[in-house]
C-alpha atoms as a PDB file:
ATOM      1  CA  UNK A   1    -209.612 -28.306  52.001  1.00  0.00           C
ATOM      2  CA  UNK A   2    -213.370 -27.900  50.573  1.00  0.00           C
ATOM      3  CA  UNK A   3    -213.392 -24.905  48.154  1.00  0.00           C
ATOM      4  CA  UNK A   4    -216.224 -22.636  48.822  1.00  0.00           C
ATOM      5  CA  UNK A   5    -218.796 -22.349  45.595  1.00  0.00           C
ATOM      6  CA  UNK A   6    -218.869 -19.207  43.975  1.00  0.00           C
ATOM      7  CA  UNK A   7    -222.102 -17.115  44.400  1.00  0.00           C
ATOM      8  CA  UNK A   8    -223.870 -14.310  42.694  1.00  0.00           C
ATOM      9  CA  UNK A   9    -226.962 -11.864  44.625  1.00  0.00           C
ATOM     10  CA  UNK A  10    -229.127 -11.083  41.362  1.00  0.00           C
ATOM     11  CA  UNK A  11    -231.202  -8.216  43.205  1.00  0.00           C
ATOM     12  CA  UNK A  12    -234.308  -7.081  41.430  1.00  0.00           C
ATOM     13  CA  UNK A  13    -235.850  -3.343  41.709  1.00  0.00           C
ATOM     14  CA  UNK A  14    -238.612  -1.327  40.965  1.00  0.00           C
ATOM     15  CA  UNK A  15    -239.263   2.442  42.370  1.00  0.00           C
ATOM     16  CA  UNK A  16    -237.626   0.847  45.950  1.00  0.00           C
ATOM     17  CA  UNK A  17    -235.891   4.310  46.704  1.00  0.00           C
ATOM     18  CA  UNK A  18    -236.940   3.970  49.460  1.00  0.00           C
ATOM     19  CA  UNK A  19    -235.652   0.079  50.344  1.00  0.00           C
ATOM     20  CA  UNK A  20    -232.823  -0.640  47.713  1.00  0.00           C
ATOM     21  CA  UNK A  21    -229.606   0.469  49.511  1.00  0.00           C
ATOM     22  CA  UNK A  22    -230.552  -2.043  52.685  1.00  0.00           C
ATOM     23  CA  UNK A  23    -230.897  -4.651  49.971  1.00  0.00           C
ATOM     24  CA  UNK A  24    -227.721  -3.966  48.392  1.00  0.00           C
ATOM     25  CA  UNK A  25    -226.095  -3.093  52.350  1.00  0.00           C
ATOM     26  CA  UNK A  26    -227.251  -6.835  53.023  1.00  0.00           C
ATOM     27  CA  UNK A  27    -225.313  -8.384  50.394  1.00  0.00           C
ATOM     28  CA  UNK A  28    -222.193  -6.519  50.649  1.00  0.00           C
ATOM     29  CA  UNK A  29    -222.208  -7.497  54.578  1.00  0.00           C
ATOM     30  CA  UNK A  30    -222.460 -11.664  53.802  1.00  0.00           C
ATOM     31  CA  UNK A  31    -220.200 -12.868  55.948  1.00  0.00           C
ATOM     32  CA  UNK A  32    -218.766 -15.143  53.144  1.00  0.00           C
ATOM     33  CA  UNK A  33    -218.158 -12.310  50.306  1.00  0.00           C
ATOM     34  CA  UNK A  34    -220.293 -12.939  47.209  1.00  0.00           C
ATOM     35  CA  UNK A  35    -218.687 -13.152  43.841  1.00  0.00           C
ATOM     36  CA  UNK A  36    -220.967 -10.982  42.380  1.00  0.00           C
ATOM     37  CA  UNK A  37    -223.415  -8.808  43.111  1.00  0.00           C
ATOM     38  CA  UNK A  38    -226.136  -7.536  39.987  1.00  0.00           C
ATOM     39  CA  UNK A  39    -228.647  -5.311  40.459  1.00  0.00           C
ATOM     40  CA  UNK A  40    -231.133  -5.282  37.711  1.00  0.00           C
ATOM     41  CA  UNK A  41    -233.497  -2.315  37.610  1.00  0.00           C
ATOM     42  CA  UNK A  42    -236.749  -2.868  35.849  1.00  0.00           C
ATOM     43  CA  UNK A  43    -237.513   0.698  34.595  1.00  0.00           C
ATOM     44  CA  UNK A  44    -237.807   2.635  37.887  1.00  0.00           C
ATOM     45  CA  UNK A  45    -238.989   6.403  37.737  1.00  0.00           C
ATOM     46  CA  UNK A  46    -237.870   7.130  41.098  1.00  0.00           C
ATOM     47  CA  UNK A  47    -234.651   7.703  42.784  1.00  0.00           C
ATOM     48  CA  UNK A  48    -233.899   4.510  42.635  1.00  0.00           C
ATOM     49  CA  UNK A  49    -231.179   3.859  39.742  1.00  0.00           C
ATOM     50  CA  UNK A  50    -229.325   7.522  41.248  1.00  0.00           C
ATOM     51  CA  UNK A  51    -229.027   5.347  44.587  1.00  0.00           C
ATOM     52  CA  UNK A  52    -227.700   1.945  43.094  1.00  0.00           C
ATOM     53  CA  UNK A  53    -225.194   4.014  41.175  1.00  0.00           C
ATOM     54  CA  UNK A  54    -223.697   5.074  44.353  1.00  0.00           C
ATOM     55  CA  UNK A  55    -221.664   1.872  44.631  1.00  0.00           C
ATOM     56  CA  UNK A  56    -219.772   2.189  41.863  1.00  0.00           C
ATOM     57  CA  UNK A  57    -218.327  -0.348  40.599  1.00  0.00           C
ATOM     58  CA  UNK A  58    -218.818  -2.538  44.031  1.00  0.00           C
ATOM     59  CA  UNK A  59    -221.968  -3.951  42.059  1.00  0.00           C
ATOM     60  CA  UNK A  60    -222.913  -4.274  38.422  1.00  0.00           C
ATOM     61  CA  UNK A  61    -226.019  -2.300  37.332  1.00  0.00           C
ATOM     62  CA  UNK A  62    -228.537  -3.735  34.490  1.00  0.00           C
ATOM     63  CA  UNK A  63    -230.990  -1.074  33.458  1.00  0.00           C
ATOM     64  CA  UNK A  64    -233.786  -3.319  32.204  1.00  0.00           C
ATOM     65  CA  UNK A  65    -237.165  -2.299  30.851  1.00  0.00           C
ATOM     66  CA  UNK A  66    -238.980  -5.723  30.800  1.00  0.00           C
ATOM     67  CA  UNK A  67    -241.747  -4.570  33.352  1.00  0.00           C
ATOM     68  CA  UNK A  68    -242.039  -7.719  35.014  1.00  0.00           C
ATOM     69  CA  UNK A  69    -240.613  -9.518  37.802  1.00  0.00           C
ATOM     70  CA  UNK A  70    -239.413 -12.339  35.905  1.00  0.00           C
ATOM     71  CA  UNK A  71    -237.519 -10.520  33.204  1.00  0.00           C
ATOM     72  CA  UNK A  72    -236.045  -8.419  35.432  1.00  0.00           C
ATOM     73  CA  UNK A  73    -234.524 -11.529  36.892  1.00  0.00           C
ATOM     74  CA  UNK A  74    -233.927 -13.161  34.024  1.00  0.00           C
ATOM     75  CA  UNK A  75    -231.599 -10.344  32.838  1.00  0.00           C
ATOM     76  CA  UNK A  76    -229.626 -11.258  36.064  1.00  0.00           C
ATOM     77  CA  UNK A  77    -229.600 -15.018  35.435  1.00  0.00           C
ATOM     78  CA  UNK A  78    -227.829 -14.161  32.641  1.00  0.00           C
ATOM     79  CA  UNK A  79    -224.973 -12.104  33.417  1.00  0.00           C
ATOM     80  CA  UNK A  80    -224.074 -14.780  36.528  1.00  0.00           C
ATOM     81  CA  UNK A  81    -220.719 -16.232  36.276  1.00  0.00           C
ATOM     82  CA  UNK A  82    -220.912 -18.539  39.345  1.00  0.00           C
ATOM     83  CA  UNK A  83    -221.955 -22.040  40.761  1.00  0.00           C
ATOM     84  CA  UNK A  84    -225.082 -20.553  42.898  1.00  0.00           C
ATOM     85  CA  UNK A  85    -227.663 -17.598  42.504  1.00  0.00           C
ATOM     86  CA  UNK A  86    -229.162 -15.897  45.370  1.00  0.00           C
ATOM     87  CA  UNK A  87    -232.002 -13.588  44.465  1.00  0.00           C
ATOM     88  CA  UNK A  88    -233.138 -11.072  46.641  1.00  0.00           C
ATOM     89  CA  UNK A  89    -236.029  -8.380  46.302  1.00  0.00           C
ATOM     90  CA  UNK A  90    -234.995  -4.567  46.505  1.00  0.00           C
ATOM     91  CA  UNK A  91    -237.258  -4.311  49.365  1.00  0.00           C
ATOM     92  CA  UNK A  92    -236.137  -7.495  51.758  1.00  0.00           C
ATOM     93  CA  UNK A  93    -232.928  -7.488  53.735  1.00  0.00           C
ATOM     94  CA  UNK A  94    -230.572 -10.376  54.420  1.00  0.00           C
ATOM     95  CA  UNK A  95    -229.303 -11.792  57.593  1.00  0.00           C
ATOM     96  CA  UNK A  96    -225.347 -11.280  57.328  1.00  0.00           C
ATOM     97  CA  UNK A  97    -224.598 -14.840  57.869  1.00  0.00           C
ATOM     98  CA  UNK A  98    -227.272 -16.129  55.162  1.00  0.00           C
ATOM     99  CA  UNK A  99    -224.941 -16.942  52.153  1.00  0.00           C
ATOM    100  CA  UNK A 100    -222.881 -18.738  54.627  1.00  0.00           C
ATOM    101  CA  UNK A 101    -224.997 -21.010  56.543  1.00  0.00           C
ATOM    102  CA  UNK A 102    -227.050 -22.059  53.043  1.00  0.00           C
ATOM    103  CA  UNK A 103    -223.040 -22.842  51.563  1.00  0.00           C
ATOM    104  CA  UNK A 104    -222.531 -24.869  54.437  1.00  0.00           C
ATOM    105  CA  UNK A 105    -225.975 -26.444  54.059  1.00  0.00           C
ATOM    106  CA  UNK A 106    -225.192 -27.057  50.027  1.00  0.00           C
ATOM    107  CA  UNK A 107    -221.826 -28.709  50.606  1.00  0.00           C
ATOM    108  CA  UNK A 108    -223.566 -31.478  52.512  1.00  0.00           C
ATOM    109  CA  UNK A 109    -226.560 -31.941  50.132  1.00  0.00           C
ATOM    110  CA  UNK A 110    -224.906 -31.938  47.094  1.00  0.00           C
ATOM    111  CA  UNK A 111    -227.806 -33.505  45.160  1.00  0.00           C
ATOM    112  CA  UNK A 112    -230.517 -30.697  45.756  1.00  0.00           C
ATOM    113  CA  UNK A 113    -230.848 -27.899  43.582  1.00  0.00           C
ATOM    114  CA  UNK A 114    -232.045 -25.290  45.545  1.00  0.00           C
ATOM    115  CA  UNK A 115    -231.121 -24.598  49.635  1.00  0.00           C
ATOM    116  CA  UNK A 116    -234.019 -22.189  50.691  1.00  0.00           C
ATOM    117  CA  UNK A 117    -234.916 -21.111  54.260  1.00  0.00           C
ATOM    118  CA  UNK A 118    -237.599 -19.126  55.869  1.00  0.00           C
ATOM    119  CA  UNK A 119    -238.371 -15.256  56.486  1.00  0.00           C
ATOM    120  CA  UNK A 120    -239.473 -12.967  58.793  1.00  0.00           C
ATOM    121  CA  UNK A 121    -241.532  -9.593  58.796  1.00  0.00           C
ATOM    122  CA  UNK A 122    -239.875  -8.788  62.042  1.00  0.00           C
ATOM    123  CA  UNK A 123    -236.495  -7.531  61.719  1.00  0.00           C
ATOM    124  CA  UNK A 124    -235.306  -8.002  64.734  1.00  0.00           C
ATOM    125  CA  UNK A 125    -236.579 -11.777  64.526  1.00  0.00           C
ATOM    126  CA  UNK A 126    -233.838 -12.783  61.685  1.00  0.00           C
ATOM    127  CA  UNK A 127    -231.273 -14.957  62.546  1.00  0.00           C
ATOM    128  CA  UNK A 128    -229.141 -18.137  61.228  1.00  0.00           C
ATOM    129  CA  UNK A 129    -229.918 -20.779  63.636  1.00  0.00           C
ATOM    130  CA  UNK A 130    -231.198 -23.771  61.396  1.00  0.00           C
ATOM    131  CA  UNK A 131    -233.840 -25.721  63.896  1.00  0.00           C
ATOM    132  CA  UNK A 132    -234.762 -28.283  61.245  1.00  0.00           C
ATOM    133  CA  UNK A 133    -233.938 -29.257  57.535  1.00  0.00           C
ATOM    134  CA  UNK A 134    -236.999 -29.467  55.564  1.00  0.00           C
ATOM    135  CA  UNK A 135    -236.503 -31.580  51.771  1.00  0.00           C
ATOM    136  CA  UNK A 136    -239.022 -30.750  49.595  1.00  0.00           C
ATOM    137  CA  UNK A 137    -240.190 -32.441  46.543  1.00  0.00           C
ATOM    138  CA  UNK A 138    -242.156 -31.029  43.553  1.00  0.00           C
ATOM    139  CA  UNK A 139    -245.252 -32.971  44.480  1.00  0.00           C
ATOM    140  CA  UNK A 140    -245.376 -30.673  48.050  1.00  0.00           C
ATOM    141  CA  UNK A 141    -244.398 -27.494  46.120  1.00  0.00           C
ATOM    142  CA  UNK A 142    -247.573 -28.059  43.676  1.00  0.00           C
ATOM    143  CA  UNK A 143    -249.666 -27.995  46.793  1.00  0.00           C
ATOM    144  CA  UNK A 144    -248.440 -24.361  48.170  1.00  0.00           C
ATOM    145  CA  UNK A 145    -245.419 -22.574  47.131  1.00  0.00           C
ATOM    146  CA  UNK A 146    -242.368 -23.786  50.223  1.00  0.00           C
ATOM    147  CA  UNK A 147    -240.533 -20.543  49.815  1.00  0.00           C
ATOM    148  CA  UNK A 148    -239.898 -17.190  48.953  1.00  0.00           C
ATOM    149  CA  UNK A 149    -237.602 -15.831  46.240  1.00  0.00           C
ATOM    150  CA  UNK A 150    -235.775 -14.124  48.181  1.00  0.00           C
ATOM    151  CA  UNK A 151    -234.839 -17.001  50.697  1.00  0.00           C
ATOM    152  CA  UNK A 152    -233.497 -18.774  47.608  1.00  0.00           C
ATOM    153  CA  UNK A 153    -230.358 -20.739  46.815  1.00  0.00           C
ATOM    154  CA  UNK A 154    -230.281 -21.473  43.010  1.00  0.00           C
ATOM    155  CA  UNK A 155    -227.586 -23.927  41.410  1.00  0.00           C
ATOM    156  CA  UNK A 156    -226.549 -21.704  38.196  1.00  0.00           C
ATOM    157  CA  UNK A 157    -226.808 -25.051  35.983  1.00  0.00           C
ATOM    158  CA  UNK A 158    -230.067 -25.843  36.382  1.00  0.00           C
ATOM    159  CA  UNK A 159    -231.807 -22.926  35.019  1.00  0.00           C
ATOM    160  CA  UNK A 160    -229.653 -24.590  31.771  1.00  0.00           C
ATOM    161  CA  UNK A 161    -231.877 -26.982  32.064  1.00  0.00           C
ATOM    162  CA  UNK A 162    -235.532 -26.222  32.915  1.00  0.00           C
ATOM    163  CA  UNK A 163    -235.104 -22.382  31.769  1.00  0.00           C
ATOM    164  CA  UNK A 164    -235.357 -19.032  32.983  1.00  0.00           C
ATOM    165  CA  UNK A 165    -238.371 -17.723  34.647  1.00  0.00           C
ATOM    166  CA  UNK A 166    -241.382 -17.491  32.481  1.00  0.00           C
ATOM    167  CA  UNK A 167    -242.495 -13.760  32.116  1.00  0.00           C
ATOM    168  CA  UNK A 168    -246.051 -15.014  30.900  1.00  0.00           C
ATOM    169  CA  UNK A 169    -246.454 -16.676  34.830  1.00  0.00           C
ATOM    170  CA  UNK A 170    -246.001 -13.613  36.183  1.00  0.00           C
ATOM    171  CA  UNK A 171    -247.434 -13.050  40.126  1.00  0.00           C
ATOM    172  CA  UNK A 172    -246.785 -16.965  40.202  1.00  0.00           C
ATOM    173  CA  UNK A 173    -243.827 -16.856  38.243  1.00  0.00           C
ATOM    174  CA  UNK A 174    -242.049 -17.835  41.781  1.00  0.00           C
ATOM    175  CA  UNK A 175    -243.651 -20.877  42.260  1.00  0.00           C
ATOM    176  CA  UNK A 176    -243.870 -22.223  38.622  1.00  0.00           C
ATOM    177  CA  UNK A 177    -240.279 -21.908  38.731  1.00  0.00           C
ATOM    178  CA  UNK A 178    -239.603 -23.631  42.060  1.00  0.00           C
ATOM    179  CA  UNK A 179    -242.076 -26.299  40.452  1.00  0.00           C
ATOM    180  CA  UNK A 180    -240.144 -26.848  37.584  1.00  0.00           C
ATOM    181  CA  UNK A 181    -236.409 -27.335  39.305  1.00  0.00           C
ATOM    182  CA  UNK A 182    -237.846 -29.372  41.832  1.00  0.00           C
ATOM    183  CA  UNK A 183    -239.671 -31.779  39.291  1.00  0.00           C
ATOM    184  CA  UNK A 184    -236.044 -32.025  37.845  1.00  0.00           C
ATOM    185  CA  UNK A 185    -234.528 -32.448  41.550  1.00  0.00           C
ATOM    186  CA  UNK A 186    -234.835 -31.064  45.071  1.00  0.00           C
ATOM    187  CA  UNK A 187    -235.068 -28.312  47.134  1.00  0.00           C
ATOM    188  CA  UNK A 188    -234.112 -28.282  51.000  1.00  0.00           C
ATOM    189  CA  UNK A 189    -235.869 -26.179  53.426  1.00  0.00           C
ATOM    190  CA  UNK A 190    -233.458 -24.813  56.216  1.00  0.00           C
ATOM    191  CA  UNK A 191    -236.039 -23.939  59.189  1.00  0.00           C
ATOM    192  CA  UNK A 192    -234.440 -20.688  60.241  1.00  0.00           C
ATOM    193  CA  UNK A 193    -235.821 -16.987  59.612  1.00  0.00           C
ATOM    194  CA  UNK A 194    -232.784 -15.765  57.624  1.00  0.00           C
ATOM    195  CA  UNK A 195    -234.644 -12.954  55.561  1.00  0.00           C
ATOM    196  CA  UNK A 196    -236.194  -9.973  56.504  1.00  0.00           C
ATOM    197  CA  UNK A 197    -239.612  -9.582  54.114  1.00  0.00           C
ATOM    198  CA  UNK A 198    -241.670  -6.653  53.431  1.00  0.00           C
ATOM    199  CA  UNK A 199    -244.870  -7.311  52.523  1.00  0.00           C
ATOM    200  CA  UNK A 200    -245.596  -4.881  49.369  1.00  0.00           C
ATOM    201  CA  UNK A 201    -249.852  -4.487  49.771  1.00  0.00           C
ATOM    202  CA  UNK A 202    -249.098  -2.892  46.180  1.00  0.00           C
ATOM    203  CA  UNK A 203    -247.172  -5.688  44.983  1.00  0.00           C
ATOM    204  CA  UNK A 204    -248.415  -7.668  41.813  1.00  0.00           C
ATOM    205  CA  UNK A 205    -248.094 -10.658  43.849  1.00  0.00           C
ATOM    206  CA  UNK A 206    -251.381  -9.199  46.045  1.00  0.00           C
ATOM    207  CA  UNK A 207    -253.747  -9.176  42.297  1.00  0.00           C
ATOM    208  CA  UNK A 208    -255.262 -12.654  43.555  1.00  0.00           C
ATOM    209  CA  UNK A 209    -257.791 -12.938  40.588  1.00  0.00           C
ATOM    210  CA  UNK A 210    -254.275 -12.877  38.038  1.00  0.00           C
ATOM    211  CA  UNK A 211    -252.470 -15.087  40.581  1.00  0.00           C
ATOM    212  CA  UNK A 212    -255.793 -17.977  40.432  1.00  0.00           C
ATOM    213  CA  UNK A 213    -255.471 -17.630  36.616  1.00  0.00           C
ATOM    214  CA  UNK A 214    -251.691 -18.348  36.246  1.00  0.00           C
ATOM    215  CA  UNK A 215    -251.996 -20.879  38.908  1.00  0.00           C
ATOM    216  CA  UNK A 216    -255.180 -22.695  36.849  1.00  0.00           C
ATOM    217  CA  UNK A 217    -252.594 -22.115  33.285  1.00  0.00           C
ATOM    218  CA  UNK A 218    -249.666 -23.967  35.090  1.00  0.00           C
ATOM    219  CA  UNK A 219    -251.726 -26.620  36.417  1.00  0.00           C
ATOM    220  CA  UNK A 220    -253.258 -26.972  32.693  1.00  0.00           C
ATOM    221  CA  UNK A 221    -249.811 -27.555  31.613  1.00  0.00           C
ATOM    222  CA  UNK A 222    -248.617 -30.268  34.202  1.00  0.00           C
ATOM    223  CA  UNK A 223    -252.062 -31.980  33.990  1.00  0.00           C
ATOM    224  CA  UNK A 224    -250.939 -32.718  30.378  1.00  0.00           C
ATOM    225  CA  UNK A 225    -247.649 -33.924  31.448  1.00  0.00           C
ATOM    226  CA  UNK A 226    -246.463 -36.683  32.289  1.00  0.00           C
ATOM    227  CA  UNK A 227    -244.831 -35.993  36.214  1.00  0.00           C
ATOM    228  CA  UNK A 228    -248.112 -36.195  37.904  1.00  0.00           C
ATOM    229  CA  UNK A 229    -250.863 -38.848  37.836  1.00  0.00           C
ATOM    230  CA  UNK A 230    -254.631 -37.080  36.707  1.00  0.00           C
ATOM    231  CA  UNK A 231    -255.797 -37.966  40.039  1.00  0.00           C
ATOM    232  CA  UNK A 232    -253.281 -35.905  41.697  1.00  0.00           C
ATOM    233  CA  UNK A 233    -253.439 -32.794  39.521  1.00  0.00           C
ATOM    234  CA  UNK A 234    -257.756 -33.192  39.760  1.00  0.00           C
ATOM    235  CA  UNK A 235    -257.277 -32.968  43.585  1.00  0.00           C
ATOM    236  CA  UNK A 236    -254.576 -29.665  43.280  1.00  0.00           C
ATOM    237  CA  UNK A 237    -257.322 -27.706  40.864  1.00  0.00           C
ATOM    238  CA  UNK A 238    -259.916 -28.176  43.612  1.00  0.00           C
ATOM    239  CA  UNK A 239    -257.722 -27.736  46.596  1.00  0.00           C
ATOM    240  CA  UNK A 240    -256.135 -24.628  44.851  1.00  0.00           C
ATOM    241  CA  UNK A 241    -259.968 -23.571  44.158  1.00  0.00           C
ATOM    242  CA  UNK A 242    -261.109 -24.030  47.628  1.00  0.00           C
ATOM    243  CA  UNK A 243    -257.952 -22.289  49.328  1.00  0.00           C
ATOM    244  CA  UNK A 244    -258.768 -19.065  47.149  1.00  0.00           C
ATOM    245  CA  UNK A 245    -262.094 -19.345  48.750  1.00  0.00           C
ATOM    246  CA  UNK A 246    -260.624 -19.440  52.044  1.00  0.00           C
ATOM    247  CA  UNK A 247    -258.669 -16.168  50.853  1.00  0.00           C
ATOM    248  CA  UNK A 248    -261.678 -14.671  49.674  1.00  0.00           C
ATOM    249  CA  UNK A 249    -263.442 -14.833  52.489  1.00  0.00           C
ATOM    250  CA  UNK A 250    -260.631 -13.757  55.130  1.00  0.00           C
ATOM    251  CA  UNK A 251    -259.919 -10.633  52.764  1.00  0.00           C
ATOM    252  CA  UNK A 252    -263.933  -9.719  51.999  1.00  0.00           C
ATOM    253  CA  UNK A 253    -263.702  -9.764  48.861  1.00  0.00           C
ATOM    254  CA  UNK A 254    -267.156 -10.381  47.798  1.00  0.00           C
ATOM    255  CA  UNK A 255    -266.922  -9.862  43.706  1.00  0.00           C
ATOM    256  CA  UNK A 256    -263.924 -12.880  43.978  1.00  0.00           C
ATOM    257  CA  UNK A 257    -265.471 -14.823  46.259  1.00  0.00           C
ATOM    258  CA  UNK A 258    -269.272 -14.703  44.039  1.00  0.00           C
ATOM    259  CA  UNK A 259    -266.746 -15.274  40.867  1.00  0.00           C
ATOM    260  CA  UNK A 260    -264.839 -18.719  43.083  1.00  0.00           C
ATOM    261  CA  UNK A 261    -268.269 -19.897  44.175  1.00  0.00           C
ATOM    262  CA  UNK A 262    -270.013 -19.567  40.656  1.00  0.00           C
ATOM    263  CA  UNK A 263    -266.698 -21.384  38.909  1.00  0.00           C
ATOM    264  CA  UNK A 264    -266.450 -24.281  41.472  1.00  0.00           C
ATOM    265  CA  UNK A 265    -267.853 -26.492  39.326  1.00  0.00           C
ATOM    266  CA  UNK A 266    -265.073 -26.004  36.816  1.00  0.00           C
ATOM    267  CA  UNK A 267    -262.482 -26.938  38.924  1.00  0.00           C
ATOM    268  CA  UNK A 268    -263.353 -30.413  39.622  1.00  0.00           C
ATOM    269  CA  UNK A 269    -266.205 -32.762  40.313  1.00  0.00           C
ATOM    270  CA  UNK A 270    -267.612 -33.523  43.772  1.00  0.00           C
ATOM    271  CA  UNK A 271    -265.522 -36.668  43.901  1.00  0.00           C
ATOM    272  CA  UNK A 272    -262.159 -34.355  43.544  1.00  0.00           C
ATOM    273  CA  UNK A 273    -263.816 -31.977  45.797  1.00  0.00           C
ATOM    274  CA  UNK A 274    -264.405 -33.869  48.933  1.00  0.00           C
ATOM    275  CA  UNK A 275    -260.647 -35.612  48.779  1.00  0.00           C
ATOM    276  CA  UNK A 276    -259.180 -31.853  48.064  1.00  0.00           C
ATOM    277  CA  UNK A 277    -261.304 -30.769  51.222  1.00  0.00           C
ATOM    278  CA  UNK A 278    -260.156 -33.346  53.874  1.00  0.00           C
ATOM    279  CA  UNK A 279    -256.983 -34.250  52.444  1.00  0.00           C
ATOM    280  CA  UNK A 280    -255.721 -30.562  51.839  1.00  0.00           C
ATOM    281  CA  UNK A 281    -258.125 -27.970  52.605  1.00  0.00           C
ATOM    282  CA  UNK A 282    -258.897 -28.872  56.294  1.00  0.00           C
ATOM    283  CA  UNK A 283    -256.021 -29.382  57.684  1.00  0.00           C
ATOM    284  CA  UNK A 284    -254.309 -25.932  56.193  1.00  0.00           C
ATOM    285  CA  UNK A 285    -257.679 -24.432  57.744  1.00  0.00           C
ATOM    286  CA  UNK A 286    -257.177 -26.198  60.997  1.00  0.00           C
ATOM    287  CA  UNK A 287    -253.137 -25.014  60.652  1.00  0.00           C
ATOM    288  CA  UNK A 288    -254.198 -21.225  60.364  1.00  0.00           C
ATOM    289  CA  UNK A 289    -256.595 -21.670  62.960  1.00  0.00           C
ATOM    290  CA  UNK A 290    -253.853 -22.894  65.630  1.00  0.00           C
ATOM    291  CA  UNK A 291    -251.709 -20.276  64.028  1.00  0.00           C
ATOM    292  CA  UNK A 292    -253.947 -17.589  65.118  1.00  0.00           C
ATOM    293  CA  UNK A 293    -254.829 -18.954  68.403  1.00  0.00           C
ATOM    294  CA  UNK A 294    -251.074 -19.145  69.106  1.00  0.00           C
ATOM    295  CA  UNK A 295    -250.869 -15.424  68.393  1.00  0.00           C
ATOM    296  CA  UNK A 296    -253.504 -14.627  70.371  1.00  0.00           C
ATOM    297  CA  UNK A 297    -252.445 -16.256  72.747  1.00  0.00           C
ATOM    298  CA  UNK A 298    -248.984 -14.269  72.765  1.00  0.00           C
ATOM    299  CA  UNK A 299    -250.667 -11.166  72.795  1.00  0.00           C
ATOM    300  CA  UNK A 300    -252.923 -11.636  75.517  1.00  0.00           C
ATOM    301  CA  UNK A 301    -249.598 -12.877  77.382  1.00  0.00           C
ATOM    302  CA  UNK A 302    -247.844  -9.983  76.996  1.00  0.00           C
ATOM    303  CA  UNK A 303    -251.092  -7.428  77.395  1.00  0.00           C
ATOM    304  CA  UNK A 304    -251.144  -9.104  80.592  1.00  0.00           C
ATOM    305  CA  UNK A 305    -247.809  -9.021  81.531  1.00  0.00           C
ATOM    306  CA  UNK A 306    -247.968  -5.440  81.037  1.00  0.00           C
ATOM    307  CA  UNK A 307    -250.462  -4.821  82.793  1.00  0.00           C
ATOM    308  CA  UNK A 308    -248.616  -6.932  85.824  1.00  0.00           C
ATOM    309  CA  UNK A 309    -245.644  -4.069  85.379  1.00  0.00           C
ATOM    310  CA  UNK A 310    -247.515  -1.141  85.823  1.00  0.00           C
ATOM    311  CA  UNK A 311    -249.443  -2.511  88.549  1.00  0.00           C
ATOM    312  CA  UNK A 312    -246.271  -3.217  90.872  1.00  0.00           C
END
């Protein structure tokens, strides 16, 4: 009989009075118990450490004061005492079945080091049934972060080995991270929305001028490296350029995008330019685009559907 791995939820917080105990509620209900369950609060100065508290010794708290997402998990990290990590924010919410279908996923792919899967901002949309198994490589994760932290699978040893999450990425700590373990491995994809995601508009993830600037350090540091050819990392500084562009535009933000426009030349020459634009940049234009039509689509389906109802 297969044992089941051991797992720990590390669950990060900050002044999420308001979204903590669903968090936490999430965990305890995994259908396959976890072995642990920390909480790490990062200095709240709301109600939020009084709630946590409330489950006694059903969790273990960790009052931290590092201010930053990736301290905050890092002071999880290393209190775990099993074979897997699964973070989660204080403000998503796991399917019950989650820990159990990425377990199941893990014992067949022994070799990958991370078993993520995808997320929903619907909560009624969650739900464990895996459509497709996605393997990702660290080559496809330097294009666009594949996954969310909180949709995240973590063997405990490999932290070991490329380290803890680096406070001085923070807003792309995330995906430096998931760059790093899959450069030493891979990651695997399971095509099913098994977490619930609020999307914080206060979040320090949504400070897009920081997040270009960590992005540009951490591409310094693997253009130095020996991983990726130059080629390949010239191509990610202008596609990475160009997408913020894209951003820029969509959000009307006219002080970034004058600031993206008047540094373009910086992040590559026209040669790296023009392969970044129809090798990476139009296609995840012409992806939004059919995105968007496909929800417009839906909505004028069900406008007119309802419409249909109150006319009979």
């Amino acid at each position: 009989m297969t044992q089941i791995p051991s797992v720990s939820a590390v669950i990060t917080c900050f002044n999420s009075e308001d979204t903590i105990q669903a968090a936490i509620d999430s965990a305890l209900r995994q259908s396959v118990a976890l072995d642990q369950i920390i909480v790490v609060d990062d200095g709240s100065h709301d109600n939020s450490v009084k709630l946590i508290k409330e489950y006694g010794d059903r969790i273990l708290l960790v009052e931290s004061h590092s201010q930053s997402p990736s301290g905050a998990r890092n002071a999880g990290i290393e209190r775990c005492m099993s074979h897997f990590i699964a973070f989660l924010d204080g403000d998503d919410v796991w399917h019950e079945d989650k820990t159990k279908t990425q377990l199941a996923a893990a014992l067949l792919n022994p070799h990958c080091d991370v078993i993520a899967c995808d997320w929903s901002r619907d909560l009624e949309k969650i739900n464990c049934e895996v459509a497709q198994e996605v393997r990702v490589y660290a080559a496809d994760i330097a294009v666009i972060n594949k996954f969310q932290t909180s949709t995240a699978l973590v063997k405990r040893e490999v932290f070991d080995m490329v380290g803890n999450f680096d406070p001085d990425t923070d807003v792309a700590e995330d995906w430096d991270m998931w760059l790093r373990i899959a450069k030493h491995g891979s990651a695997l994809i399971l095509r099913a929305p098994m977490v619930f995601y609020r999307d914080n508009v206060k979040g320090v993830s949504k400070n897009v001028s920081l997040l270009r600037k960590q992005i540009a350090t951490i591409l310094a540091r693997e253009y130095t490296s020996d991983y990726f050819s130059r080629e390949f990392i010239s191509i990610l500084r202008a596609w990475h350029h160009q997408r913020f562009i894209v951003a820029a535009l969509l959000s009307h933000d006219v002080a970034e995008l004058e600031d993206l426009i008047k540094t373009l030349g910086s992040s590559g020459s026209p040669k790296y330019q023009i392969k970044a634009f129809f090798r990476l940049t139009l296609p995840f234009l012409f992806q939004r685009f059919s995105r968007h039509a496909k929800a417009l689509q839906d909505k004028s389906i069900r406008l007119v559907t309802a419409m249909t109802k109150v006319e009979l």
